[in-house]
Protein backbone atom coordinates (compact mmCIF):
# COMPACT_ATOMS: atom_id res chain seq x y z
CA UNK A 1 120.40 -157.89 -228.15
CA UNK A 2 116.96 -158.52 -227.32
CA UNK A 3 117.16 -155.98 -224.05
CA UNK A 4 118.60 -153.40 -226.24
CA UNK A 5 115.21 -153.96 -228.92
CA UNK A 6 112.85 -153.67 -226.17
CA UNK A 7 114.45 -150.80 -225.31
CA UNK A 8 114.40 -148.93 -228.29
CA UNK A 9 110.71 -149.77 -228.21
CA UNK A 10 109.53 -148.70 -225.17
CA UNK A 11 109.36 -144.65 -226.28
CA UNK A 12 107.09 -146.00 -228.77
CA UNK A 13 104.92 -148.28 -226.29
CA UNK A 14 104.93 -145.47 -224.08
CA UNK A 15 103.42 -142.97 -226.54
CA UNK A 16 100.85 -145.27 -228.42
CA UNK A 17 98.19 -144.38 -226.14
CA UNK A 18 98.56 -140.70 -226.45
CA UNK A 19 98.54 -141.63 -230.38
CA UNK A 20 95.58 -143.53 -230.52
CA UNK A 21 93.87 -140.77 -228.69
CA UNK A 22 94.78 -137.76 -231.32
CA UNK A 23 93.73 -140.22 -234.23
CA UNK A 24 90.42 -140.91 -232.80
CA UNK A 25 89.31 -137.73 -231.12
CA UNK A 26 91.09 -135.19 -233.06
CA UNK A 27 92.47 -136.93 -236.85
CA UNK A 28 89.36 -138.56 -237.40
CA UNK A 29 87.09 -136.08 -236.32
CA UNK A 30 89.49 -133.20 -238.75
CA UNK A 31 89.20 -135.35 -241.84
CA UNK A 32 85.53 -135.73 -241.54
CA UNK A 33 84.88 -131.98 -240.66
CA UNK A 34 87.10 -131.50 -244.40
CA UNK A 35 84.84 -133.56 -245.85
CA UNK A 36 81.66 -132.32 -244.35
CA UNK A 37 82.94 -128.72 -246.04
CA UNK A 38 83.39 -130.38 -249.72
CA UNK A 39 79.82 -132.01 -249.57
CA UNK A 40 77.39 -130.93 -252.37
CA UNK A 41 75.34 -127.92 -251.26
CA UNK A 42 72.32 -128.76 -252.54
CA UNK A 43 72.05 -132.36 -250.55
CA UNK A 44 70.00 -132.10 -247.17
CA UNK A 45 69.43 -134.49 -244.24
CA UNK A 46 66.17 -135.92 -245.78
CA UNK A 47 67.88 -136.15 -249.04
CA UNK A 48 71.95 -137.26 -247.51
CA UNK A 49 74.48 -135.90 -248.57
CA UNK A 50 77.11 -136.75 -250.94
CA UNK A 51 80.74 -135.94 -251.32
CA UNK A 52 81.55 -133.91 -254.22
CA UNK A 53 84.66 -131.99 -253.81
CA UNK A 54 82.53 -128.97 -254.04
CA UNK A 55 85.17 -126.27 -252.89
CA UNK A 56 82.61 -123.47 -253.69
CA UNK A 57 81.38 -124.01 -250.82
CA UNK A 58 84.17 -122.25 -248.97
CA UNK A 59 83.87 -118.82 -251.13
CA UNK A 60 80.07 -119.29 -250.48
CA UNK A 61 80.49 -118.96 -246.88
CA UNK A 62 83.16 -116.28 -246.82
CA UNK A 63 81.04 -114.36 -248.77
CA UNK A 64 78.03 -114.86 -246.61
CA UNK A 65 79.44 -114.59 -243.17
CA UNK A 66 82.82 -112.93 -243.66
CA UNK A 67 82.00 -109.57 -241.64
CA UNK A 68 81.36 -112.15 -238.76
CA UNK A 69 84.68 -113.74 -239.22
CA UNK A 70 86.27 -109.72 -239.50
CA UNK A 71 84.30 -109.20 -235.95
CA UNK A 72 84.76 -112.22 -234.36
CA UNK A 73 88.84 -112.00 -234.78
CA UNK A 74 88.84 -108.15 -234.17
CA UNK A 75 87.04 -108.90 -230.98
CA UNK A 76 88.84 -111.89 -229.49
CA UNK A 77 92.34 -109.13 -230.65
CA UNK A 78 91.04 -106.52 -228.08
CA UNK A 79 89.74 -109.18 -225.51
CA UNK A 80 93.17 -110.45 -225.76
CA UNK A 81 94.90 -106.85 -225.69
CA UNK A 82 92.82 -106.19 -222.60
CA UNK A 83 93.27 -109.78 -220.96
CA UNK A 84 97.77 -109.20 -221.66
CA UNK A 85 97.92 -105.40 -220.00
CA UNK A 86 95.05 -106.76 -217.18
CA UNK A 87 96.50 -109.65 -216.51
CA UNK A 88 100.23 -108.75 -216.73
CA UNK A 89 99.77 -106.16 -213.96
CA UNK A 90 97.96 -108.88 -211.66
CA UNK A 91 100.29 -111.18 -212.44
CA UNK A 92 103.08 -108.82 -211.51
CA UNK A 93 101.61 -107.55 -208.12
CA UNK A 94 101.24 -111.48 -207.33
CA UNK A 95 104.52 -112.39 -207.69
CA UNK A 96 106.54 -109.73 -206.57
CA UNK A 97 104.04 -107.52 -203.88
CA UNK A 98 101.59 -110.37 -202.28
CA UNK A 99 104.03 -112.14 -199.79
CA UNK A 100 102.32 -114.46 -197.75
CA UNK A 101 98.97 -113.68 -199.74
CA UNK A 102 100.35 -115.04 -202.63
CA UNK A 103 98.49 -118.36 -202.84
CA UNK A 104 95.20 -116.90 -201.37
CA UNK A 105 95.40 -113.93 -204.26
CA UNK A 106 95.79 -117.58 -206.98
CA UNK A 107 92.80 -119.42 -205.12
CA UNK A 108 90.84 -115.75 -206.32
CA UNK A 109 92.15 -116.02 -209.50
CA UNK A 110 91.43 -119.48 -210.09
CA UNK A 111 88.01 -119.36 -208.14
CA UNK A 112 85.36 -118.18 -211.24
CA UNK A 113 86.10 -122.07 -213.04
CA UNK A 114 84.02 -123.30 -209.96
CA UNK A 115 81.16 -121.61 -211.77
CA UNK A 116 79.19 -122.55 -214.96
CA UNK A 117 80.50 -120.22 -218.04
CA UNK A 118 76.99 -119.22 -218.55
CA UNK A 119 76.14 -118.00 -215.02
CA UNK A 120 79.22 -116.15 -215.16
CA UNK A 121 78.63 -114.50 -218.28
CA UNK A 122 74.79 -114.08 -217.35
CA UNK A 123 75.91 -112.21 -214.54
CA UNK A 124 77.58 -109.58 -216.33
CA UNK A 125 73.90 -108.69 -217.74
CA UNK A 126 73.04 -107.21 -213.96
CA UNK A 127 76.27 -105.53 -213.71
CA UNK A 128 75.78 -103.98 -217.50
CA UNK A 129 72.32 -103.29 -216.79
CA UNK A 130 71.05 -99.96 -217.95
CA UNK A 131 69.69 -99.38 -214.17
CA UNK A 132 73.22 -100.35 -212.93
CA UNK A 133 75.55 -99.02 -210.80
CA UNK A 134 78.23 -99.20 -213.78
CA UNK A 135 76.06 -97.34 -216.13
CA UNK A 136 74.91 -94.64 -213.81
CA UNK A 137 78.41 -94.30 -212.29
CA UNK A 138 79.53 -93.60 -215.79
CA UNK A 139 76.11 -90.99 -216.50
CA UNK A 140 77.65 -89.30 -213.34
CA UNK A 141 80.95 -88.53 -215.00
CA UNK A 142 79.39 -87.49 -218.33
CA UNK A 143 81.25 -90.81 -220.03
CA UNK A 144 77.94 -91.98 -220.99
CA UNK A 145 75.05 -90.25 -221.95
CA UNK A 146 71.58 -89.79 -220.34
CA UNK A 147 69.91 -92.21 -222.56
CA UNK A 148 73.15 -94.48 -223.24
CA UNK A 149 73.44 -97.61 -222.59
CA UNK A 150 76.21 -100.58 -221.98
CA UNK A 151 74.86 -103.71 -222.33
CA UNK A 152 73.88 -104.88 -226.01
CA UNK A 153 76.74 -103.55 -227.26
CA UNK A 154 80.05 -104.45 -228.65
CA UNK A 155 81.67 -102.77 -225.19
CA UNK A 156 79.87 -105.09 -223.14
CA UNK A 157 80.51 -108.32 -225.21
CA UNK A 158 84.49 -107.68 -225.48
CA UNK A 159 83.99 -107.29 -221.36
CA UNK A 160 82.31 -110.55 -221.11
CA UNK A 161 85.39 -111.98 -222.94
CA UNK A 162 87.83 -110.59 -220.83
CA UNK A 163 86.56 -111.28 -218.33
CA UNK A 164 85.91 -115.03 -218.89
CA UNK A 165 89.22 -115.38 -220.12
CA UNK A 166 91.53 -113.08 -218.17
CA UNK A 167 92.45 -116.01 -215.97
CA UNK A 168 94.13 -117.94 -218.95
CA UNK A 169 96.34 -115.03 -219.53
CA UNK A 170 97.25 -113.91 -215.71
CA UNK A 171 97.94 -118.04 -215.11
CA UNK A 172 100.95 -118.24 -217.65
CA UNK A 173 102.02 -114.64 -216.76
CA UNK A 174 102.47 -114.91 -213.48
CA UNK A 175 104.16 -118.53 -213.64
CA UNK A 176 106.92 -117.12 -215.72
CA UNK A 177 107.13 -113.59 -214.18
CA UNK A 178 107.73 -115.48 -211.07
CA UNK A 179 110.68 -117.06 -212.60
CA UNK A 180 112.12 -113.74 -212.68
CA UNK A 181 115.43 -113.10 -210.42
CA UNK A 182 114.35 -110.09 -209.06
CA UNK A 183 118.05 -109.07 -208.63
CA UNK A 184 118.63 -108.55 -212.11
CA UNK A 185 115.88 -105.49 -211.72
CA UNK A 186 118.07 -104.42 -209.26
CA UNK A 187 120.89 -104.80 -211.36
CA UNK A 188 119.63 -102.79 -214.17
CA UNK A 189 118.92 -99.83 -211.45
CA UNK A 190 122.16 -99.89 -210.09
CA UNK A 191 122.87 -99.16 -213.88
CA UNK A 192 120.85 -95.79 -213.37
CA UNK A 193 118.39 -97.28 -215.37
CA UNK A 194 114.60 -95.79 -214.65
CA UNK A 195 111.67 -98.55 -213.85
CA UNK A 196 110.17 -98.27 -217.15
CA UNK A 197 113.69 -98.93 -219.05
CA UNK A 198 113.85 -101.70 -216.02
CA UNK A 199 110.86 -103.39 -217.65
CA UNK A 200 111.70 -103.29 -221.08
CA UNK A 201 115.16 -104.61 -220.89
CA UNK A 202 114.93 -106.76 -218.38
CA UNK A 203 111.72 -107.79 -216.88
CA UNK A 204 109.74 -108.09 -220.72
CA UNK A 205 111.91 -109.79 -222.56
CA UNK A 206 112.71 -112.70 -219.74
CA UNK A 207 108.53 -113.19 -219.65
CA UNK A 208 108.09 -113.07 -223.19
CA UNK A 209 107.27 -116.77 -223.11
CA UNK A 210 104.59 -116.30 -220.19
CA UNK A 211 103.29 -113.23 -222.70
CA UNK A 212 103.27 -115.70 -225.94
CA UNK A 213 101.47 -118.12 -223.77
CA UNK A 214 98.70 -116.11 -222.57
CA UNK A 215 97.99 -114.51 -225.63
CA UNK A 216 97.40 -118.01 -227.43
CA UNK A 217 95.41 -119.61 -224.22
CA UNK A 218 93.24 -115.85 -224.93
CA UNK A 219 93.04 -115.77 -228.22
CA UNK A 220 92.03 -118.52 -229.49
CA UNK A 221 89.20 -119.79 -227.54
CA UNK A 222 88.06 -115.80 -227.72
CA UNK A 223 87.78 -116.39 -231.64
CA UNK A 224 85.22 -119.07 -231.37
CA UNK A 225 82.91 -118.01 -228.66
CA UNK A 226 79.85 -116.51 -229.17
CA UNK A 227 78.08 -117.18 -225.73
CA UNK A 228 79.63 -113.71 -224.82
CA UNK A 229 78.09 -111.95 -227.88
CA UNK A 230 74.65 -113.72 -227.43
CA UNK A 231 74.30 -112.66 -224.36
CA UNK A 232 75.63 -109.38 -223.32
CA UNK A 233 75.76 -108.31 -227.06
CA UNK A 234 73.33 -107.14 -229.67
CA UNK A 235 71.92 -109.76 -232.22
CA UNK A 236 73.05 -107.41 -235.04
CA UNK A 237 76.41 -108.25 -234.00
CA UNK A 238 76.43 -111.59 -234.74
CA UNK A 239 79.91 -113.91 -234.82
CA UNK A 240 81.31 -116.54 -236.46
CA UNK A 241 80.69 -119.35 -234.08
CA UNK A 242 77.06 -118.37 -233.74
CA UNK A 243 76.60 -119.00 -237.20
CA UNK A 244 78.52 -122.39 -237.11
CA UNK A 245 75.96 -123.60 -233.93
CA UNK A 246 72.90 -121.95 -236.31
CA UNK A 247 74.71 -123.85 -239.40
CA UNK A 248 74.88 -127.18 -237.95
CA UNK A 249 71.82 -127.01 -235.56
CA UNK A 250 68.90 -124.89 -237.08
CA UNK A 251 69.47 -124.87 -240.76
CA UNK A 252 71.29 -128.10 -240.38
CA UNK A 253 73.32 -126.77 -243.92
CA UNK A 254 76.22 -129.00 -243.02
CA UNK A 255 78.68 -127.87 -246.16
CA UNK A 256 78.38 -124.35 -245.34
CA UNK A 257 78.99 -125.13 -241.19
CA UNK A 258 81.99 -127.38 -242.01
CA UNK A 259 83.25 -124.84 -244.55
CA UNK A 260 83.14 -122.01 -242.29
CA UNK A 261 84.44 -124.60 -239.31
CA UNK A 262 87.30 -125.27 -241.67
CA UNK A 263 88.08 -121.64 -242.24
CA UNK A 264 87.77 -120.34 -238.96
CA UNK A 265 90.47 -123.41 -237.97
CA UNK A 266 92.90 -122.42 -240.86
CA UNK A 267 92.70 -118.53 -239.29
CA UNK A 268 93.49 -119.59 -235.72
CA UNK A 269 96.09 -122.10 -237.19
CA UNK A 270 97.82 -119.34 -239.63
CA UNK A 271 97.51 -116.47 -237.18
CA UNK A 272 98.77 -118.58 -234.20
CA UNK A 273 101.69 -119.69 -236.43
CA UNK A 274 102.95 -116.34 -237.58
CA UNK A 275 102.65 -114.80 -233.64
CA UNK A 276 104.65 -117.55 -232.35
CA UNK A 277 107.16 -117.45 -235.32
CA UNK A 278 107.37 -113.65 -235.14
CA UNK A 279 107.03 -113.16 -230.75
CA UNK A 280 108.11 -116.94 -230.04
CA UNK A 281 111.49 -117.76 -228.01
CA UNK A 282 113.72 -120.63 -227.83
CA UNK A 283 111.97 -122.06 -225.17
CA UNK A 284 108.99 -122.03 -227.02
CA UNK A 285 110.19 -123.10 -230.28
């Protein structure tokens, strides 16, 4: 009897430490970032601050910085666009046309996270440059004018983030593209289907997990960052986690940062939700 208690409790041994780690590092740290966003606005850090349950505080913010918000998620949706088609294609040509390259093409993949984020990123300023190759390749063509430019742009920001995140979505791709019997594409040919009717019967719908997957791990660090923007973009583009850093840092207005911290979370978690619930497959689920 007393074999058959302990082993009813082990699951529950086994799992405590992951517990205890949620409720201190992320519980504990969400409650008090919901309370930070109800604190009285007019408190400071000279002054303290006190809770009052002031909910204005959230239509204060969204009516302050809600065309960063807007910006912020219609960039990180074309990053993410860009990072799926991008990525999808590498991810194909991995696992079905490398061979014996195959791990050497993953090392490439995988071989950017050996360098800081910001060096990355700050690299993309030479590349962009208005002297670059990539601008005057693109004056050569007439894409770009004689005085246009690349970098402090929106163009050059929503690069930055695909770039800096295409390797979350071509990871997931190719792990479940290369799950893939290839002799069902075979199949479907024998079946005098064409290549493209190939990939939409067969090959998209058995990766749609590797798809849903990529376009979270893309997504929704994409929302957030705003190294990409402050650097390669212009500073009247400003985004929402920019103002969150400013918020908490420089003005050190703590309601209005955890409101807008809280509102930004509640977008990722309701977007995120509705994708998976809408795009999401048993496996998933």
């Amino acid at each position: 009897m007393a074999a058959t208690k302990k082993s009813r409790a082990l699951p529950y041994w086994l799992i405590l430490p992951a517990g205890l780690w949620l409720l201190l590092f992320f519980l504990i740290p969400f409650l008090s970032l919901i309370a930070t966003s109800l604190y009285d606005p007019d408190g400071s850090v000279l002054t303290g601050y006190h809770m009052s349950w002031h909910v204005g505080n959230f239509g204060h913010v969204l009516t302050t910085y809600g065309a960063h918000l807007w910006r912020s998620v219609w960039w990180a949706l074309i990053a993410t666009a860009l990072c799926l088609v991008l990525g999808y294609v590498l991810a194909y040509t991995i696992a079905f046309k490398a061979g014996r390259w195959k791990n050497l093409v993953l090392v490439m993949v995988v071989a950017p996270f050996f360098t800081s984020f910001l060096i990355r990123t700050d690299a993309w300023k030479l590349i962009l440059a208005d002297r670059g190759w990539v601008v005057n390749a693109l004056q050569y063509v007439h894409l770009l004018s004689d005085d246009g430019r690349i970098l402090a742009t929106p163009v050059a920001a929503i690069a930055g983030l695909t770039y800096n995140y295409l390797p979350f979505a071509i990871l997931p791709l190719y792990t479940s593209i290369e799950k893939v019997d290839h002799r069902l594409i075979e199949a479907a040919g024998d079946l005098y289907a064409n290549p493209i009717k190939a990939f939409g019967k067969v090959t998209l719908p058995l990766t749609l997990p590797g798809v849903v997957s990529a376009t979270l791990l893309t997504f929704i660090p994409a929302v957030g960052d705003y190294i990409n923007a402050q650097l390669l973009g212009s500073t009247n583009d400003r985004v929402i986690g920019a103002d969150i850093q400013a918020l908490f840092t420089s003005s050190q207005d703590y309601a209005s940062a955890g409101a807008l911290s809280v509102i930004l979370l509640v977008v990722i978690l309701v977007s995120t939700l509705v994708y998976v619930r809408k795009a999401g497959t048993e496996e998933l689920l």
